[in-house]
Protein backbone atom coordinates (compact mmCIF):
# COMPACT_ATOMS: atom_id res chain seq x y z
CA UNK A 1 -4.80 8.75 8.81
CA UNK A 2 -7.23 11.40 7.48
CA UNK A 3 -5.75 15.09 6.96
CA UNK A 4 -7.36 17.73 7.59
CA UNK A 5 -10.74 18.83 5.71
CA UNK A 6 -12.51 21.62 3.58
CA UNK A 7 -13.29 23.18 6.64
CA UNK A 8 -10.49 22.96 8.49
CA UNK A 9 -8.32 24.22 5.66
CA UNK A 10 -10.58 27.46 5.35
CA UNK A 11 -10.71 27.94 8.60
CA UNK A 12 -6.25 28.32 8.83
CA UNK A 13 -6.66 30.14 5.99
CA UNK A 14 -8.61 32.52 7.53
CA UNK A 15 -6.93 32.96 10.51
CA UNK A 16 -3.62 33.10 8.80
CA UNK A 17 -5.23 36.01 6.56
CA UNK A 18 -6.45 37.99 10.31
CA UNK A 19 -2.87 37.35 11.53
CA UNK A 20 -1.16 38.96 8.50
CA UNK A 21 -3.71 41.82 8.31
CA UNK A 22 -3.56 42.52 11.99
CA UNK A 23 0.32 42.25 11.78
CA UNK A 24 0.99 45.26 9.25
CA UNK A 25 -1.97 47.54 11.17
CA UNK A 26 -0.24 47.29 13.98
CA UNK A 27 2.96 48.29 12.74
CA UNK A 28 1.78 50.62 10.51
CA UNK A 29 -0.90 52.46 12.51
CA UNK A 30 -0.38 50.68 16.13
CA UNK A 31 -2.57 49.08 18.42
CA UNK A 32 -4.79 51.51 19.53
CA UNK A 33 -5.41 53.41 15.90
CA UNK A 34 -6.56 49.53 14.38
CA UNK A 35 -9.72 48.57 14.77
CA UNK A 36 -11.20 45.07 14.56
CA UNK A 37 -13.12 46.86 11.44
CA UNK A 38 -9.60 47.31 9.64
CA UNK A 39 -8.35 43.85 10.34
CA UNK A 40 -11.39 42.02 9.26
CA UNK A 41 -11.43 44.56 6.32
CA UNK A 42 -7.54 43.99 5.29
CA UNK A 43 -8.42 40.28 5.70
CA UNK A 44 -11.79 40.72 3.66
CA UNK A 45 -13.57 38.49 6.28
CA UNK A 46 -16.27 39.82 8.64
CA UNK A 47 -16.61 40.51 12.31
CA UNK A 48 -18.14 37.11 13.21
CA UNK A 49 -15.35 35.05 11.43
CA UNK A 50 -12.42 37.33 13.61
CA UNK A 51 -14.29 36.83 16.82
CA UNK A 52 -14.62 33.03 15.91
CA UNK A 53 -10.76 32.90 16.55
CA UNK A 54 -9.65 35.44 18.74
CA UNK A 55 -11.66 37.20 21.78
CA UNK A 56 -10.41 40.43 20.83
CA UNK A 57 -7.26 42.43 19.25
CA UNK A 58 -5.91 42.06 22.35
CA UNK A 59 -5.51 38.85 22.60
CA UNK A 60 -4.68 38.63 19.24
CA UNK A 61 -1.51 41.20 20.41
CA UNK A 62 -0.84 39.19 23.15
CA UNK A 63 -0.36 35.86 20.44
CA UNK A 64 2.32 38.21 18.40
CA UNK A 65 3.93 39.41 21.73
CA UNK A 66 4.53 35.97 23.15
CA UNK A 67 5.57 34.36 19.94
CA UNK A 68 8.14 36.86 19.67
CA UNK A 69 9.20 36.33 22.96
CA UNK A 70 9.33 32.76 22.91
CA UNK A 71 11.96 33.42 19.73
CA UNK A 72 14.19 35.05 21.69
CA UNK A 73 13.80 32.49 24.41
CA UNK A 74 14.81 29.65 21.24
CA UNK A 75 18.24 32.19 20.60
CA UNK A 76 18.83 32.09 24.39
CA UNK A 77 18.95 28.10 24.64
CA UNK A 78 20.83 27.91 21.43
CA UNK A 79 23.07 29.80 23.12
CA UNK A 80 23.52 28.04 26.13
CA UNK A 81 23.94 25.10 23.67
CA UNK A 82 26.76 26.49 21.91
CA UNK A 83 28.06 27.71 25.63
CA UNK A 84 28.39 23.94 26.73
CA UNK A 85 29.22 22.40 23.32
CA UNK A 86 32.55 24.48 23.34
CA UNK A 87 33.94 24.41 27.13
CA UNK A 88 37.58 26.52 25.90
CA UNK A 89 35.81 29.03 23.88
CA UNK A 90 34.72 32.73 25.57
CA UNK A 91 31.25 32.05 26.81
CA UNK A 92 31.07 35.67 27.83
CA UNK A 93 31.22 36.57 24.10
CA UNK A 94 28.32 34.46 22.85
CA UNK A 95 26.40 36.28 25.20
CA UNK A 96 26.93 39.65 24.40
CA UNK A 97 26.49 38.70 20.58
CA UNK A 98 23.05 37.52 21.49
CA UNK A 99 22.68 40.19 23.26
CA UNK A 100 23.52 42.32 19.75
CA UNK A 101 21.25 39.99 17.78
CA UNK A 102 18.04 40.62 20.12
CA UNK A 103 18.68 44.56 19.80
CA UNK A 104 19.67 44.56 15.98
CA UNK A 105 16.16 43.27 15.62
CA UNK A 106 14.58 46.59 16.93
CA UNK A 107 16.18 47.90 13.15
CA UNK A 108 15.82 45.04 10.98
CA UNK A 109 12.06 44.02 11.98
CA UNK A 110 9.42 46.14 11.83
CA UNK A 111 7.61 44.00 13.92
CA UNK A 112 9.73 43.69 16.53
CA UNK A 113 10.21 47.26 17.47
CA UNK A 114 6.58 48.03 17.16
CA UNK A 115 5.51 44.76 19.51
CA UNK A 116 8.32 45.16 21.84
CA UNK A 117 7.27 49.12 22.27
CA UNK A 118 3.40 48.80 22.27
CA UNK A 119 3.49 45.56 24.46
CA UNK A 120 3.65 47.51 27.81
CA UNK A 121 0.92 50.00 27.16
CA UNK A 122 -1.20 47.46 25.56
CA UNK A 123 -0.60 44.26 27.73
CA UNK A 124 -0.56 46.05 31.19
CA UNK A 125 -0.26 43.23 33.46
CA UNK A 126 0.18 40.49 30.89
CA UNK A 127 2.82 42.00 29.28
CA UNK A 128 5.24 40.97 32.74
CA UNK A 129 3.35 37.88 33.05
CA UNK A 130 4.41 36.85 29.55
CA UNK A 131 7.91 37.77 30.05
CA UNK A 132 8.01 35.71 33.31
CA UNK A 133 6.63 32.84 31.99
CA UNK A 134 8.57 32.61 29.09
CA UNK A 135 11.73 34.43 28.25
CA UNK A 136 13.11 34.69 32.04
CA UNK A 137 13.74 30.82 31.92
CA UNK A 138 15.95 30.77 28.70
CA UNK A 139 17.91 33.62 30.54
CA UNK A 140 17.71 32.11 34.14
CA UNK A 141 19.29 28.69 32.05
CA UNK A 142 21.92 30.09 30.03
CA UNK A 143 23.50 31.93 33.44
CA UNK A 144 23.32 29.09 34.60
CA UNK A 145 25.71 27.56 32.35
CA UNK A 146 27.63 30.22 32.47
CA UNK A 147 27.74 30.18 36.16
CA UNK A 148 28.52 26.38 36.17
CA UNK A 149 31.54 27.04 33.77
CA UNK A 150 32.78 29.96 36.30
CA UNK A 151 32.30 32.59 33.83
CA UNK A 152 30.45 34.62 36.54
CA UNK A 153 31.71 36.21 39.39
CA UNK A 154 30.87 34.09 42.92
CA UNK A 155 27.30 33.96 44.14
CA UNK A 156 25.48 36.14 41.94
CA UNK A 157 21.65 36.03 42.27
CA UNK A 158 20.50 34.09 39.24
CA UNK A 159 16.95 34.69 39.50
CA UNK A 160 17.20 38.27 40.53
CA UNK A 161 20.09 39.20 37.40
CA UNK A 162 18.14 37.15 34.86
CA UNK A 163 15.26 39.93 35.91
CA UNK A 164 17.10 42.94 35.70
CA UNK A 165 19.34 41.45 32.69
CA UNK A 166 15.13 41.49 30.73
CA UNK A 167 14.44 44.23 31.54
CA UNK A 168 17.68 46.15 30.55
CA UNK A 169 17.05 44.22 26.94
CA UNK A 170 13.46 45.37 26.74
CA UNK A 171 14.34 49.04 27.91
CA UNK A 172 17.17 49.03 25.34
CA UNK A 173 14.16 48.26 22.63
CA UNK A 174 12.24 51.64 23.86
CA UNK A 175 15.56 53.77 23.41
CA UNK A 176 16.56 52.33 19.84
CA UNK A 177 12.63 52.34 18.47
CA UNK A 178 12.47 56.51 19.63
CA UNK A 179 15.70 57.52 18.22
CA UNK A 180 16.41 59.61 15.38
CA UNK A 181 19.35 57.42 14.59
CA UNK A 182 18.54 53.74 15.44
CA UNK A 183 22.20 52.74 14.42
CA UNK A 184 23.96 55.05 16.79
CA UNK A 185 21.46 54.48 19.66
CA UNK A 186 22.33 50.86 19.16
CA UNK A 187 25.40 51.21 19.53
CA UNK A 188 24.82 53.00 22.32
CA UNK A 189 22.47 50.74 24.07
CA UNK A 190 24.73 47.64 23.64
CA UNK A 191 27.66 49.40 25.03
CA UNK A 192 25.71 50.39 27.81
CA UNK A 193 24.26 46.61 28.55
CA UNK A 194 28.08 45.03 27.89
CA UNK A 195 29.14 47.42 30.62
CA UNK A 196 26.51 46.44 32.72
CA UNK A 197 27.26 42.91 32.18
CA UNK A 198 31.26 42.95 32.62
CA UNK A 199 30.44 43.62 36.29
CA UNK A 200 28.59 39.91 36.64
CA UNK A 201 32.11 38.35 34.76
CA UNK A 202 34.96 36.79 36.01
CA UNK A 203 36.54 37.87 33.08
CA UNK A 204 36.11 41.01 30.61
CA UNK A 205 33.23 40.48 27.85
CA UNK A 206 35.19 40.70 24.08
CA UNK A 207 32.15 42.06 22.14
CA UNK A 208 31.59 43.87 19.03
CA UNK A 209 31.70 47.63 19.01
């Protein structure tokens, strides 16, 4: 089997180049202060060669956003893994340490905070279309589980807490990424959500402080 050519091989390399340009512009000077000038420029490629593989920034925005997304969606079905690979152990718990782990990255990643806070202003439309599509099903599954094992309280609305259980997360996001003190409004914000959350379990959530 042949591998790929010359071509072929510039070609990723080029595109990886735009992604990692693009990437540090937006978190350094956001979506709306880069301009397809800068990116091409960072990337030392021209206009033709960006437009060759993306439309336009934002679609190229809308490639970060969803990849991100789809991450969490990967810690939210290894989590319903681990949830029905260990039937005695407090399901509750795994939740509200993914729950930490999505929020810590607001602090520890850069490009995180900046995608998760630009994404609504930038994506409009797409931005819930994205989330729908692809990191309400990880949720939807791993309540699911968790519902199954009778960690949750009787007949709670899947679909409709798997929603409002998103967008809590992504709100969360906005509050940590505009405060003075991330680590305190963390802290805050994930008390807030475990709260939240201890009224869909049967039992009480034993989370980190």
């Amino acid at each position: 089997m042949r591998g790929p050519n010359r071509r072929q091989i510039y070609a990723e390399q080029t595109r990886a180049d735009l992604v990692t340009a693009a990437r540090k512009l937006f978190v350094d000077n956001g979506f709306a202060d880069t301009s397809v000038e800068a990116i091409t420029g960072a990337a030392r490629v021209s206009k033709g060669t960006f437009y060759s593989h993306f439309p336009d920034k934002k679609a190229m925005f809308a490639e970060f956003y969803t990849e991100l997304i789809q991450q969490v969606g990967v810690l939210g079905d290894a989590t319903s893994e681990a949830v029905r690979a260990a039937p005695d152990k407090p399901a509750m718990t795994a939740v509200a340490d993914l729950t930490h782990a999505f929020l810590r990255r607001t602090i520890d990643d850069p490009l995180h905070r900046e995608l998760m806070a630009q994404a609504p202003s930038v994506l409009g439309e797409q931005y819930r279309h994205i989330n729908d599509t692809v990191a309400l099903p990880p949720i939807e599954r791993l309540l699911t589980v968790l519902d199954e094992r009778g960690d949750l309280q009787p007949d709670v609305p899947i679909a409709t807490v798997a929603r409002l259980l998103l967008a809590g997360l992504c709100e969360g996001n906005q509050i940590i990424a505009a405060a003075a003190d991330r680590e305190s409004a963390l802290a805050r914000t994930f008390r807030a959500i475990i709260l939240l959350m201890s009224g869909l379990a049967a039992d009480p959530i034993s989370a980190r402080g």
